[in-house]
Protein backbone atom coordinates (compact mmCIF):
# COMPACT_ATOMS: atom_id res chain seq x y z
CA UNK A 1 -29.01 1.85 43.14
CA UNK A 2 -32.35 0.57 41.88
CA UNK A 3 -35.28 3.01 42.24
CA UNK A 4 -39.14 1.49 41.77
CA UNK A 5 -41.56 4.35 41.68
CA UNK A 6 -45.59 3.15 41.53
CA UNK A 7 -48.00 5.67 40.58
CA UNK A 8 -51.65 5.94 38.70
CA UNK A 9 -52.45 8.36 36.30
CA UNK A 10 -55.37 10.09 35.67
CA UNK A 11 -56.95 7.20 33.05
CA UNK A 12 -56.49 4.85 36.38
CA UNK A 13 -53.19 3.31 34.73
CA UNK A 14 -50.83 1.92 37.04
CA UNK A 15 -47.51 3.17 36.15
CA UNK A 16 -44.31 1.22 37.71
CA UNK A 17 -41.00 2.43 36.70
CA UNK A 18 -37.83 1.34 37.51
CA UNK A 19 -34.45 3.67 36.93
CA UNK A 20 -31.54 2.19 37.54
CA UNK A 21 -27.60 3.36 36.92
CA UNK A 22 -27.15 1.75 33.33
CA UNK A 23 -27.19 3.50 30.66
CA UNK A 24 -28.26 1.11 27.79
CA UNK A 25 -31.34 -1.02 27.36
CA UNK A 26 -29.02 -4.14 25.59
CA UNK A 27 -31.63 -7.64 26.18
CA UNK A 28 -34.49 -5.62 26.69
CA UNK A 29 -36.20 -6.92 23.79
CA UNK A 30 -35.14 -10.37 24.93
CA UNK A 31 -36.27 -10.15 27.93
CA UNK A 32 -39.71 -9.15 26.62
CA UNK A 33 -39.55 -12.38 24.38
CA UNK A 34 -38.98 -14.14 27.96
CA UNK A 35 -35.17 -15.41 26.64
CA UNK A 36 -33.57 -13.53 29.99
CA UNK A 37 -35.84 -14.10 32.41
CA UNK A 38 -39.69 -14.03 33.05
CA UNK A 39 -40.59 -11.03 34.62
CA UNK A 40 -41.22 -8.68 31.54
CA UNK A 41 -42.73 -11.44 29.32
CA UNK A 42 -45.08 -11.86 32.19
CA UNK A 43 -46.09 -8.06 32.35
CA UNK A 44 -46.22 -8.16 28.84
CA UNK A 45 -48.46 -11.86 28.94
CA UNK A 46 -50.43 -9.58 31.54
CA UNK A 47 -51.40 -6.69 29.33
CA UNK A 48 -48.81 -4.92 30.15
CA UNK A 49 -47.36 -2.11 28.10
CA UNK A 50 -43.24 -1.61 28.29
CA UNK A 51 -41.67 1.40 27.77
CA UNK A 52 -37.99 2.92 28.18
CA UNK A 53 -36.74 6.35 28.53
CA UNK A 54 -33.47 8.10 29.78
CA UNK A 55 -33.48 8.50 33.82
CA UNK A 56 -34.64 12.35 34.27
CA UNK A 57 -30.96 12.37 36.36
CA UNK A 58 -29.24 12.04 33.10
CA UNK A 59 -27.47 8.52 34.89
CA UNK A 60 -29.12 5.54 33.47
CA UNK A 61 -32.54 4.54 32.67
CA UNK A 62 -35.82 3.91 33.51
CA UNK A 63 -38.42 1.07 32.27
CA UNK A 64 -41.73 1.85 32.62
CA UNK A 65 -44.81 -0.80 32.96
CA UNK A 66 -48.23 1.00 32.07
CA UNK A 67 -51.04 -1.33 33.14
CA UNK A 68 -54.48 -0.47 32.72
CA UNK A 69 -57.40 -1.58 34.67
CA UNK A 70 -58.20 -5.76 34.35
CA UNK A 71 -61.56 -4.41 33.11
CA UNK A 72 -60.47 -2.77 29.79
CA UNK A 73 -58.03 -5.40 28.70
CA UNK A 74 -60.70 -8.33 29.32
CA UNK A 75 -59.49 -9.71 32.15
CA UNK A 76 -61.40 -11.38 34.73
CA UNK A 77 -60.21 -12.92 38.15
CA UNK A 78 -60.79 -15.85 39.83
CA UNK A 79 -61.50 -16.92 42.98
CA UNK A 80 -58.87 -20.36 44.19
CA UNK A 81 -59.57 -22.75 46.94
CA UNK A 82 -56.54 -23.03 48.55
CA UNK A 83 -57.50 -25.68 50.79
């Protein structure tokens, strides 16, 4: 079982972690190089700041995404025209 947990500290970071059951992080640093994948190259690309950590359960893991407000990185956001 997958758990996603979305919080925001008191610094307004948004913190998303996900535990899951395995115990090793083996390809996490290729996934961050987007070899397996996009997803954590693109939090990364984002501003994103990736963490691990043993689950607090003792079983598994968890990967934590610390992303702080658009404002402080430099990031601005556009309106699109869909039409």
């Amino acid at each position: 079982m997958v758990e996603l947990t979305l919080s925001v500290d008191e610094e307004d970071v948004l913190l998303i972690d996900v535990t899951d059951p395995y115990p090793g992080h083996e390809g996490l640093d290729e996934a961050l190089a987007g070899g397996d994948g996009t997803g954590l190259w693109l939090v990364r690309h984002l501003g994103g700041e990736v963490s691990w950590f043993p689950a607090a359960s003792g079983h598994g893991k968890t990967i934590r995404v610390r992303m702080r407000p658009s404002s402080e990185i430099g990031c601005t956001t556009t309106a699109v025209d869909a039409s």
